[in-house]
Protein backbone atom coordinates (compact mmCIF):
# COMPACT_ATOMS: atom_id res chain seq x y z
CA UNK A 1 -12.32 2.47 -14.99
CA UNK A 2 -12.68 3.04 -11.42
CA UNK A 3 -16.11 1.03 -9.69
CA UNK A 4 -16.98 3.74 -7.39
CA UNK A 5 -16.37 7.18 -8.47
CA UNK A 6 -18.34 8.46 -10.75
CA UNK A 7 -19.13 12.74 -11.88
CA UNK A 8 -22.82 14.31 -11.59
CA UNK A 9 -23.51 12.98 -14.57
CA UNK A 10 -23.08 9.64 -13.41
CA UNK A 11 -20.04 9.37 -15.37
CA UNK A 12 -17.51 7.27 -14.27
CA UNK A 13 -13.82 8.87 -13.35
CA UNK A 14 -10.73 6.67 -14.15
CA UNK A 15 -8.95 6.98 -11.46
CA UNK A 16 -8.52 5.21 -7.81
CA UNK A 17 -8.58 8.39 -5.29
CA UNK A 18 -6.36 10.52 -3.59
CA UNK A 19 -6.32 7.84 -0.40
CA UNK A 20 -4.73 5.39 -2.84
CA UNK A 21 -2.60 7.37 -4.41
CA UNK A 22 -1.24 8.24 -1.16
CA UNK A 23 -0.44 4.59 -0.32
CA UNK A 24 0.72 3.61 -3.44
CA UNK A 25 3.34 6.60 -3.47
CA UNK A 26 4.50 5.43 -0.19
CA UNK A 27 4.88 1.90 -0.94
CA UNK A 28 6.91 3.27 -4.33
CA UNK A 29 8.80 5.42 -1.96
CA UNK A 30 9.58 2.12 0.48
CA UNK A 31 10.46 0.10 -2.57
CA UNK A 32 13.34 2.85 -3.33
CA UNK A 33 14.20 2.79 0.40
CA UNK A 34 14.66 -1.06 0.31
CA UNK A 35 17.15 -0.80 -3.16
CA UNK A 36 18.70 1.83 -1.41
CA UNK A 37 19.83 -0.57 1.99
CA UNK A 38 20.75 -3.28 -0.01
CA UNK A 39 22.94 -1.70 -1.90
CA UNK A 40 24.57 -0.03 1.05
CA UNK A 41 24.47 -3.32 2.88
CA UNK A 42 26.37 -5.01 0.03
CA UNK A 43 28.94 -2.35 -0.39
CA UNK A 44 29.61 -3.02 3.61
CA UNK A 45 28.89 -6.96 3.71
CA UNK A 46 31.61 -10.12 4.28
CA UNK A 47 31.46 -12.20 1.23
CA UNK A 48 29.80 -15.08 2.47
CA UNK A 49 26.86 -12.38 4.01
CA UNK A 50 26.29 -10.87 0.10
CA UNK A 51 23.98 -13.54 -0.94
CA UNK A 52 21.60 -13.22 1.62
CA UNK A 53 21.43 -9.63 0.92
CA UNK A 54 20.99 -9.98 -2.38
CA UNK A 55 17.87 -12.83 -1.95
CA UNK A 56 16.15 -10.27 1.16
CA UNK A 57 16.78 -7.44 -1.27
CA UNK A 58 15.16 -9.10 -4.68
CA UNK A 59 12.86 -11.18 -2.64
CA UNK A 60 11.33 -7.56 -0.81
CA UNK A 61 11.72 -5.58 -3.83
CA UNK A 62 9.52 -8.30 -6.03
CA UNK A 63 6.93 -7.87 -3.28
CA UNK A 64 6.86 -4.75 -3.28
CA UNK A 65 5.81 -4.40 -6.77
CA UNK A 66 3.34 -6.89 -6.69
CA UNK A 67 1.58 -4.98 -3.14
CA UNK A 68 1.44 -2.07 -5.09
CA UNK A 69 -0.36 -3.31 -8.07
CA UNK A 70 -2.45 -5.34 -5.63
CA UNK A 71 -2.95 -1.65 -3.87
CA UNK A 72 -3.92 -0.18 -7.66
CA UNK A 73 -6.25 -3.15 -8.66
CA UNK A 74 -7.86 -3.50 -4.78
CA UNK A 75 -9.23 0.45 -5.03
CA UNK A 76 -10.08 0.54 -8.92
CA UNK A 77 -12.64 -1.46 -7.42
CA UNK A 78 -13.01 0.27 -4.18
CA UNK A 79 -11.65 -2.01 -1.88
CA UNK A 80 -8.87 0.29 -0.71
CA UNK A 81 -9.70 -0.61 2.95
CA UNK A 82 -9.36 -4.36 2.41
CA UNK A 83 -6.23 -4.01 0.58
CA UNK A 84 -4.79 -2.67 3.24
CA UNK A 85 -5.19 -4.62 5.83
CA UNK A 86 -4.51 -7.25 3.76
CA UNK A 87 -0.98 -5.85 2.62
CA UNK A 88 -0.50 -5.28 6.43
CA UNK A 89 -0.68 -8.84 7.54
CA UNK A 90 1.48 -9.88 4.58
CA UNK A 91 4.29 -7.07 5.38
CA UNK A 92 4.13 -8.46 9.16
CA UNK A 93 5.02 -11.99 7.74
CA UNK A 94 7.25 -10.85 5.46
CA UNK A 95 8.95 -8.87 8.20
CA UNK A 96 8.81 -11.98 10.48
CA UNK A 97 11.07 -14.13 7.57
CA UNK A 98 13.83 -11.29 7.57
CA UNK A 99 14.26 -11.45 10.52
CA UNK A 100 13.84 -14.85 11.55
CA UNK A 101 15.79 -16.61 8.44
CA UNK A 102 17.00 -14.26 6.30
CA UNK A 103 18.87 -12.96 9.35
């Protein structure tokens, strides 16, 4: 059940908004996106490059997931706003240790 929407009735909806649901399908959408390069990038990597590839590509994929069920959880109780910014600063680390050592 969802904290902050509720009907006239005073009911309240299960569900996390449209906002959410926007950012969520994006972050799904990335997630494929991410699968998608590092399975090109294997198909074109030297074999001593693969396992990197595979480690950025499992490593980014498991986070991923766990953003968007931090996303889901964050605006069931209406904290949409801080979930983002808080998935922001991680995906600006996260993009930091790709390129910096994952390179």
């Amino acid at each position: 059940m969802s904290k902050c929407k509720f009907d006239a009735s005073g009911k309240q909806f299960d569900d996390v908004g449209g906002w959410c649901w926007f950012w969520i399908a994006l972050n799904v959408l990335s997630t494929v996106g991410f699968l998608i390069q590092g399975v090109r990038s294997v198909k074109k990597a030297k074999k001593n490059e693969m396992n990197k590839i595979y480690l950025r590509t499992i490593i980014n994929t498991i986070i991923s997931i766990l953003m968007i069920y931090f996303m889901y959880s964050m605006c069931k109780l209406c904290r949409g706003w801080t979930a983002l910014g808080v998935i922001i600063v991680i995906s600006c680390m996260i993009m930091g240790i790709n390129f910096t050592i994952l390179k």
